[in-house]
Protein backbone atom coordinates (compact mmCIF):
# COMPACT_ATOMS: atom_id res chain seq x y z
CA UNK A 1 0.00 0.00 0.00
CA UNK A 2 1.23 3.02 -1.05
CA UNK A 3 0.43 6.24 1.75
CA UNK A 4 0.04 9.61 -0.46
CA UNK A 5 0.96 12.88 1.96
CA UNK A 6 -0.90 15.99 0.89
CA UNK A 7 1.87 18.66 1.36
CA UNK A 8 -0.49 21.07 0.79
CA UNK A 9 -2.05 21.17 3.93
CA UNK A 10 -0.24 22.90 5.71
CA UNK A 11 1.02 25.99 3.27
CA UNK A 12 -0.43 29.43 3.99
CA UNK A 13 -3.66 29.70 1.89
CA UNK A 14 -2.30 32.71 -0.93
CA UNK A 15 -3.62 35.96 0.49
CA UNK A 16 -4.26 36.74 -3.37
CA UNK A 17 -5.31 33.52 -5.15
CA UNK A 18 -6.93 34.86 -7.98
CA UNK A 19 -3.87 36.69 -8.87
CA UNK A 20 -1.53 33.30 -8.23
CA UNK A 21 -1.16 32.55 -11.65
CA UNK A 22 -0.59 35.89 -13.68
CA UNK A 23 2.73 36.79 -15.06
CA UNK A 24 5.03 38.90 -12.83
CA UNK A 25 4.40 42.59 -14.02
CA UNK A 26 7.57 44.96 -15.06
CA UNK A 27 8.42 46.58 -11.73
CA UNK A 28 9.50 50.11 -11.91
CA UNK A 29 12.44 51.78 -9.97
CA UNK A 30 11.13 54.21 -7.66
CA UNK A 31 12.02 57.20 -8.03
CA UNK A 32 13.49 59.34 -4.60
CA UNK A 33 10.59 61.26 -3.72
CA UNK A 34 8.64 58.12 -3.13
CA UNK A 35 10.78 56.84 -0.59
CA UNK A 36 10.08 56.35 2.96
CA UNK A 37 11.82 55.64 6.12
CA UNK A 38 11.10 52.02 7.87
CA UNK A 39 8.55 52.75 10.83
CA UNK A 40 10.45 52.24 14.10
CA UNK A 41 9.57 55.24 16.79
CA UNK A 42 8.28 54.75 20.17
CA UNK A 43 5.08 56.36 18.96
CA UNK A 44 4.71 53.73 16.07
CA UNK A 45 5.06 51.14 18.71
CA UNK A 46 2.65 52.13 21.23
CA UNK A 47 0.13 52.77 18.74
CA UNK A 48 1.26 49.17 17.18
CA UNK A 49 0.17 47.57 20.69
CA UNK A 50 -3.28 49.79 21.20
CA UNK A 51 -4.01 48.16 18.06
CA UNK A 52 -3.20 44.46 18.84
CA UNK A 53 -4.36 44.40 22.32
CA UNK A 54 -8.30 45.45 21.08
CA UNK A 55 -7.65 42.95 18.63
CA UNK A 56 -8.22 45.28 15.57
CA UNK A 57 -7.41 45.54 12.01
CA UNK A 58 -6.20 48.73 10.62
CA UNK A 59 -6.04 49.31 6.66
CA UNK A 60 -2.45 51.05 7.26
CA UNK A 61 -1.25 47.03 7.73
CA UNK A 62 -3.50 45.80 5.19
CA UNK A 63 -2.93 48.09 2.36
CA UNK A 64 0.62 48.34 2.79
CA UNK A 65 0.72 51.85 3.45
CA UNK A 66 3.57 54.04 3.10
CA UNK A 67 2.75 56.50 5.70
CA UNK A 68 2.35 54.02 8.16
CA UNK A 69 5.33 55.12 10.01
CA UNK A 70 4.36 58.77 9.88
CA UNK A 71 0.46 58.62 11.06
CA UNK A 72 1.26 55.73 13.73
CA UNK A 73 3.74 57.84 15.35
CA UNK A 74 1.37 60.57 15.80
CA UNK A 75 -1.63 58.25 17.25
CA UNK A 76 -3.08 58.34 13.92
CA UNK A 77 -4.80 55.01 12.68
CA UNK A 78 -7.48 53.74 9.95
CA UNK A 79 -9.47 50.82 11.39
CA UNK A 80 -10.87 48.22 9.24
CA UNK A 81 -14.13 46.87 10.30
CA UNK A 82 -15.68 43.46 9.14
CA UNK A 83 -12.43 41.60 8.86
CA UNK A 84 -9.41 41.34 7.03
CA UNK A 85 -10.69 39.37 3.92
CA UNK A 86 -12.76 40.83 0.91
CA UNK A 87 -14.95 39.80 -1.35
CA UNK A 88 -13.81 41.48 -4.34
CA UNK A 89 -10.33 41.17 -5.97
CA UNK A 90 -9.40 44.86 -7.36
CA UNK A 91 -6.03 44.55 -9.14
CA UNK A 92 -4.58 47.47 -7.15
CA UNK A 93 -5.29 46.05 -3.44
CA UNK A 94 -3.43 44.58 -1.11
CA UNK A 95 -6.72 43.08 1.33
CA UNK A 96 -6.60 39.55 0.99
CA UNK A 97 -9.57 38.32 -1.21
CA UNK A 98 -11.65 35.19 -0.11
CA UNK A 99 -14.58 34.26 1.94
CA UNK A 100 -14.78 36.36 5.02
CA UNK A 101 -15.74 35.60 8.90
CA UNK A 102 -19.07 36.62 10.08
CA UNK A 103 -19.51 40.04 11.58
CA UNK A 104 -17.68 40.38 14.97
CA UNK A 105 -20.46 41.86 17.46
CA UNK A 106 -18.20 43.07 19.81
CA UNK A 107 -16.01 44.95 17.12
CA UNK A 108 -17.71 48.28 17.65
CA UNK A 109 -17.19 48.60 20.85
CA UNK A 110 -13.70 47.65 20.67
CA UNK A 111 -13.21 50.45 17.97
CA UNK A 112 -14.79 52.91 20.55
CA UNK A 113 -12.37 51.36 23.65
CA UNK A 114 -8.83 51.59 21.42
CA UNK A 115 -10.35 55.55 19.16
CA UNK A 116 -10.64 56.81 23.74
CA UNK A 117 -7.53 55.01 24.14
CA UNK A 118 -5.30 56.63 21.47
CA UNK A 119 -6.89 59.96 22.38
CA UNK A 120 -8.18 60.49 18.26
CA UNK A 121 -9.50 63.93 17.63
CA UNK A 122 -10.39 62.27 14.64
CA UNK A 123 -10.59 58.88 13.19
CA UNK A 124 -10.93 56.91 9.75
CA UNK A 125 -13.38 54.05 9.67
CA UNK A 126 -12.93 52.14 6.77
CA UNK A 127 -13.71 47.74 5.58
CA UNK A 128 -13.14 45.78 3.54
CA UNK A 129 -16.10 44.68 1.08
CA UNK A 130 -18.55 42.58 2.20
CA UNK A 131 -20.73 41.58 -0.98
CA UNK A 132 -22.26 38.60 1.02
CA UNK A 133 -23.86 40.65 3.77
CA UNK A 134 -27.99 41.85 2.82
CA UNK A 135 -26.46 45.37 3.85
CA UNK A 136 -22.79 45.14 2.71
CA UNK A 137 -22.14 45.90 6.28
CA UNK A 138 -24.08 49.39 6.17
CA UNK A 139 -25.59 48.83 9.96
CA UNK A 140 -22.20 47.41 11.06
CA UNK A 141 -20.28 50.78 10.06
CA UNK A 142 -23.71 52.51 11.39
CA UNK A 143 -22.71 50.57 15.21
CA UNK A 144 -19.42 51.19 14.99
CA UNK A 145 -20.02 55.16 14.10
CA UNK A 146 -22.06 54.72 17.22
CA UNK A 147 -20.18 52.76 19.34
CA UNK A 148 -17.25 56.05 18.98
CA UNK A 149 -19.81 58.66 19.84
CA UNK A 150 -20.43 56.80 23.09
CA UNK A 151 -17.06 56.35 24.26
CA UNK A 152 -15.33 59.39 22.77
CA UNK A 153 -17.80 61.92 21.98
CA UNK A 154 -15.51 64.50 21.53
CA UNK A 155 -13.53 63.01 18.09
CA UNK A 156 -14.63 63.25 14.98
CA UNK A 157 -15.45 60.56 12.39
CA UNK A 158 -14.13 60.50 8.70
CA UNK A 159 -15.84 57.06 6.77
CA UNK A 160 -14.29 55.14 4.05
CA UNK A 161 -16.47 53.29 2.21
CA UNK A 162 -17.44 50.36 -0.05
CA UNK A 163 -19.96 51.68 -3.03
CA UNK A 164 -22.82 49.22 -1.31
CA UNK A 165 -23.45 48.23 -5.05
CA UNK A 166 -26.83 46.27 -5.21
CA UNK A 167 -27.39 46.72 -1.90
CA UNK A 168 -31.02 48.97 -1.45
CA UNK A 169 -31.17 50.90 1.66
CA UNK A 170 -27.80 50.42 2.54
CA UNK A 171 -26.53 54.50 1.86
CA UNK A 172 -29.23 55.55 4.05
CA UNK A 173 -27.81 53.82 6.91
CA UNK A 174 -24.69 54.94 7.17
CA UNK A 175 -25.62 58.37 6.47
CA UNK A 176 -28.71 58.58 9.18
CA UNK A 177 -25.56 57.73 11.57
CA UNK A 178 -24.18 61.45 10.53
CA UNK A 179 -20.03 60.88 10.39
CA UNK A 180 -18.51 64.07 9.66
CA UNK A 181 -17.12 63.36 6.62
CA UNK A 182 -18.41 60.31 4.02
CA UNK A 183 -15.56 59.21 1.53
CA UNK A 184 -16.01 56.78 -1.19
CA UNK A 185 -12.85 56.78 -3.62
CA UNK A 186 -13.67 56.73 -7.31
CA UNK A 187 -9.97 55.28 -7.49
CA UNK A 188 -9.12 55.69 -10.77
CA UNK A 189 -10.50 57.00 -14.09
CA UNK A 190 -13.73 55.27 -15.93
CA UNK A 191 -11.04 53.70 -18.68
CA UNK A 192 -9.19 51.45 -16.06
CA UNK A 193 -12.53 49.63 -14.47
CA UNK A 194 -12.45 46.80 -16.30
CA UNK A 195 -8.68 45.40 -15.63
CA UNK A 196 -8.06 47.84 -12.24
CA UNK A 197 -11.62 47.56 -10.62
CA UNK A 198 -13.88 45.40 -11.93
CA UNK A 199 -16.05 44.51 -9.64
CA UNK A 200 -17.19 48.15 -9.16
CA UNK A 201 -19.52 50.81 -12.27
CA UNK A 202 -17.63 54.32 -12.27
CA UNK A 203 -21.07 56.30 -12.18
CA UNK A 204 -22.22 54.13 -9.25
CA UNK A 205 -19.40 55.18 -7.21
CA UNK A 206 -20.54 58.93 -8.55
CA UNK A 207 -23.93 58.78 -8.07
CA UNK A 208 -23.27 57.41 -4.20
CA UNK A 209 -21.41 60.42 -3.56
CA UNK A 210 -23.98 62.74 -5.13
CA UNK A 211 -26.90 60.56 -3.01
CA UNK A 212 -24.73 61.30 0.31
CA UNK A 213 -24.96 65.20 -0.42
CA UNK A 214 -29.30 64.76 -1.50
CA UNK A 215 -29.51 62.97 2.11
CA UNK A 216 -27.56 64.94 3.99
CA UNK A 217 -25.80 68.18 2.83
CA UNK A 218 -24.09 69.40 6.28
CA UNK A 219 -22.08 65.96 5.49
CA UNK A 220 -18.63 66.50 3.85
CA UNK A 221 -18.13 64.22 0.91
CA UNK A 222 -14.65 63.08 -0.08
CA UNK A 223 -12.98 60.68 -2.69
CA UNK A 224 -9.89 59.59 -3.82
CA UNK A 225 -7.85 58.24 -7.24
CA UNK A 226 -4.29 56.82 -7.72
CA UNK A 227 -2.20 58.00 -10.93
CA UNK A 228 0.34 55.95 -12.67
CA UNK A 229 -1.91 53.40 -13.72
CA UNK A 230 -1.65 54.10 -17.38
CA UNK A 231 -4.46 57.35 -16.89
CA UNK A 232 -4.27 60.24 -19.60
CA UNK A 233 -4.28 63.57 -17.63
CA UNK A 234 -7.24 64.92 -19.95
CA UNK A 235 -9.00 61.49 -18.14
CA UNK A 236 -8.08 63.16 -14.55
CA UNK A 237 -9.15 66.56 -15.35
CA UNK A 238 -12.87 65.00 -16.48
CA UNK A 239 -13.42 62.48 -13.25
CA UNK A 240 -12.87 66.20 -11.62
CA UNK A 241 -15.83 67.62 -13.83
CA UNK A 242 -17.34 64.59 -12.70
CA UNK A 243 -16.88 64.60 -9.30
CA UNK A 244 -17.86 67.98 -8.56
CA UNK A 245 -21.06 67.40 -10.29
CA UNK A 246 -21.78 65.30 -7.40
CA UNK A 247 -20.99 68.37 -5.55
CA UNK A 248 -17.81 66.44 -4.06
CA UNK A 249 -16.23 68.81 -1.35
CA UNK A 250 -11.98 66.68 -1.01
CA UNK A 251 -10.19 65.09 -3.61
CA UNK A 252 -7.25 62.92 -2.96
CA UNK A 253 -4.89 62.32 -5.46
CA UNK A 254 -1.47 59.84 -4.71
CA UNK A 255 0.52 57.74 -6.61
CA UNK A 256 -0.35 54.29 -7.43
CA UNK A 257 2.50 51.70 -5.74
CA UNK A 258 2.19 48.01 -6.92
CA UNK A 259 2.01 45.43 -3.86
CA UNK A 260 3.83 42.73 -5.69
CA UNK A 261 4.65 41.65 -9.02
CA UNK A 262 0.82 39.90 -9.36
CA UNK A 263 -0.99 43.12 -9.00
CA UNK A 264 -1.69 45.81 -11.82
CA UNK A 265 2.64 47.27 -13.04
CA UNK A 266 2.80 50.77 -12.16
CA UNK A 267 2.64 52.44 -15.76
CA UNK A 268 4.26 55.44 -14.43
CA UNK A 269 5.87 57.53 -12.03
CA UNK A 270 4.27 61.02 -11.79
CA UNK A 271 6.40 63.82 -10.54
CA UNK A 272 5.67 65.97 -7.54
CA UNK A 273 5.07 69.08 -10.31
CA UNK A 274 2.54 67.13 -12.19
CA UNK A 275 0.75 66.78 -9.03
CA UNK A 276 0.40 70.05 -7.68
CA UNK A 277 -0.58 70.95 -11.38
CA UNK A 278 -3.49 68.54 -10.59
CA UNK A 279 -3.71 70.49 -7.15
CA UNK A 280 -3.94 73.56 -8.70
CA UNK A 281 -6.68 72.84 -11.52
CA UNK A 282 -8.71 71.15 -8.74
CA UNK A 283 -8.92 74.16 -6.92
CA UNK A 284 -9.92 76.37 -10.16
CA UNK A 285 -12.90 73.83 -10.28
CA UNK A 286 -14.22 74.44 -7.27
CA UNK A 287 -13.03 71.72 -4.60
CA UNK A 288 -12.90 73.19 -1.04
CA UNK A 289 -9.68 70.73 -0.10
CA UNK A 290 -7.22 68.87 -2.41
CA UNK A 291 -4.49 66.68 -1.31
CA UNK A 292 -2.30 65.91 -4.70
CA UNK A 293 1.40 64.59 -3.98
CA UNK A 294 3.56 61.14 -4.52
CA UNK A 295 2.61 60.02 -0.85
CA UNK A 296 -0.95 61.09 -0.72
CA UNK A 297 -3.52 58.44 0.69
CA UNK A 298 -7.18 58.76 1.59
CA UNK A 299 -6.49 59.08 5.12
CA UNK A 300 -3.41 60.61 5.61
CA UNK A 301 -3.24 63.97 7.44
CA UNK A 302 -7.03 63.25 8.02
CA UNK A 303 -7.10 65.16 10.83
CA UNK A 304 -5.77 68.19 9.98
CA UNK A 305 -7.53 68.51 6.28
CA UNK A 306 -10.91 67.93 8.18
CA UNK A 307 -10.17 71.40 10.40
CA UNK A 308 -9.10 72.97 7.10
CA UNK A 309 -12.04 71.53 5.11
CA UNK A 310 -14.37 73.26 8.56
CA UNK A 311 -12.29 76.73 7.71
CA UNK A 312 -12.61 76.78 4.00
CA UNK A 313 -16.36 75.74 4.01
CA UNK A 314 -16.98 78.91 6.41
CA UNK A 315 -15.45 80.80 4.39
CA UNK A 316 -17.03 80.03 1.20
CA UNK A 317 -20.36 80.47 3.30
CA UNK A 318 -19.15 83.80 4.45
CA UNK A 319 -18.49 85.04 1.47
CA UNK A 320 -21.55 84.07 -0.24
């Protein structure tokens, strides 16, 4: 008799397995203004242990991202609610892809316990998406928007969002919970859904922002793109048009940095003057913030563009 061991077993399951069998993509050198410093501060640390001990998943892990070093130093964090495992498989993303967990019901409050802990003036909810959930999680971001009020009334809440596609009902959730600020990121221009974000429609993700805005209109609305994914600048300037036809308040604009050889090849490095020419043009079309540099994610200097978003809005008002 012949005894067959399956090896397999016991390997890690791929955190990308739809992306296990592409071709390695061309990697790019990085250019110097990209480059950051390995996170290793006392601040980083402490904020590093907040995190573990509540048993929490921030995106700033997940994603891979840059300024990880920077914000965690500072007590600055994006929690990811509903797990670490999504149900879609964008070629840009780092979030493992798969079947996720059920819904932990102790996560909001645990989000509350570590946002009082870290002493947040503000904080950055975001998830992963959860296509298998009736609501895509749209009560669960509702609790946990909830759950901070109660234990830390005094900080306020930015939301990162999935675009709740299919799911009827779910927008008005989230937005009868009132953050202070409701980002969905668009993520990259209408030309690129197909290959970078399939799983999402362009004028979905639009018409979500606009909705936000019909529902509530004291609400700040926010979204996001990468560049360098093979975008024509005349294809930036229009999801601009587009965005602030949705009366969009904050646009985020950052360059797009491949998390391995599987995922969508950066087509291009874009240089820090291209991006405050973007920075500049937003402006002239009638954004009330822009963030447009190399290093520039959804969440980063959250805090501080949400007291400069309060300023500019009041003085738009006043001047009106």
């Amino acid at each position: 008799m012949v005894t067959v061991l399956d090896t397999t077993l016991n390997r890690p399951r791929p955190r990308h397995p739809e992306k296990a069998h592409r071709p390695d993509q061309e990697v790019l050198r990085k250019p110097e203004w990209i480059r950051v410093k390995a996170p290793v501060s006392k601040g980083y640390l402490e904020t590093r242990e907040i995190v573990k001990s509540n048993k929490l998943v921030t995106v700033c892990e997940e994603a891979g991202c840059p300024n990880i070093g920077e914000c965690w130093d500072k007590k600055h964090a994006t929690f990811m609610i509903m797990g670490e495992i999504c149900t879609r498989a964008c070629a840009f993303c780092n979030v493992a892809t798969g079947i996720p967990m059920p819904l932990d019901a102790q996560e909001p409050a645990s989000v509350g316990r570590a946002v009082a802990q870290m002493g947040l003036n503000h904080v950055v909810i975001t998830s992963v998406d959860r296509d298998d959930l009736a609501d895509g999680g749209a009560q669960h971001f509702a609790d946990v928007i909830h759950a901070i009020r109660a234990a830390a009334p005094g900080t306020t809440i930015e939301i990162l969002t999935p675009d709740f596609l299919r799911k009827k009902g779910a927008l008005e959730i989230v937005v009868a919970a009132r953050p202070d600020v409701f980002n969905h990121n668009l993520e990259t221009v209408p030309s690129n859904y197909l290959t970078v974000r399939p799983g999402a429609r362009y004028f979905h993700s639009i018409r979500l922002l606009q909705q936000v805005k019909e529902l509530d209109p004291t609400i700040f609305t926010k979204s996001g793109i990468m560049v360098g994914l093979g975008e024509e600048r005349n294809e930036v300037l229009q999801l601009m048009d587009d965005l602030r036809s949705a009366d969009v308040d904050f646009i985020t604009i950052g360059q797009y940095l491949a998390p391995s050889k599987k995922h969508h090849a950066v087509k291009k490095f874009v240089t820090p003057e291209e991006f405050k020419s973007f920075e500049t043009v937003a402006y002239s079309k009638g954004f009330l913030m822009v963030a447009s540099s190399p290093l520039t994610r959804s969440s980063h200097h959250a805090g501080d563009d949400f007291a400069r978003l309060k300023a500019a809005r009041a003085a738009k008002l006043a001047a009106a």
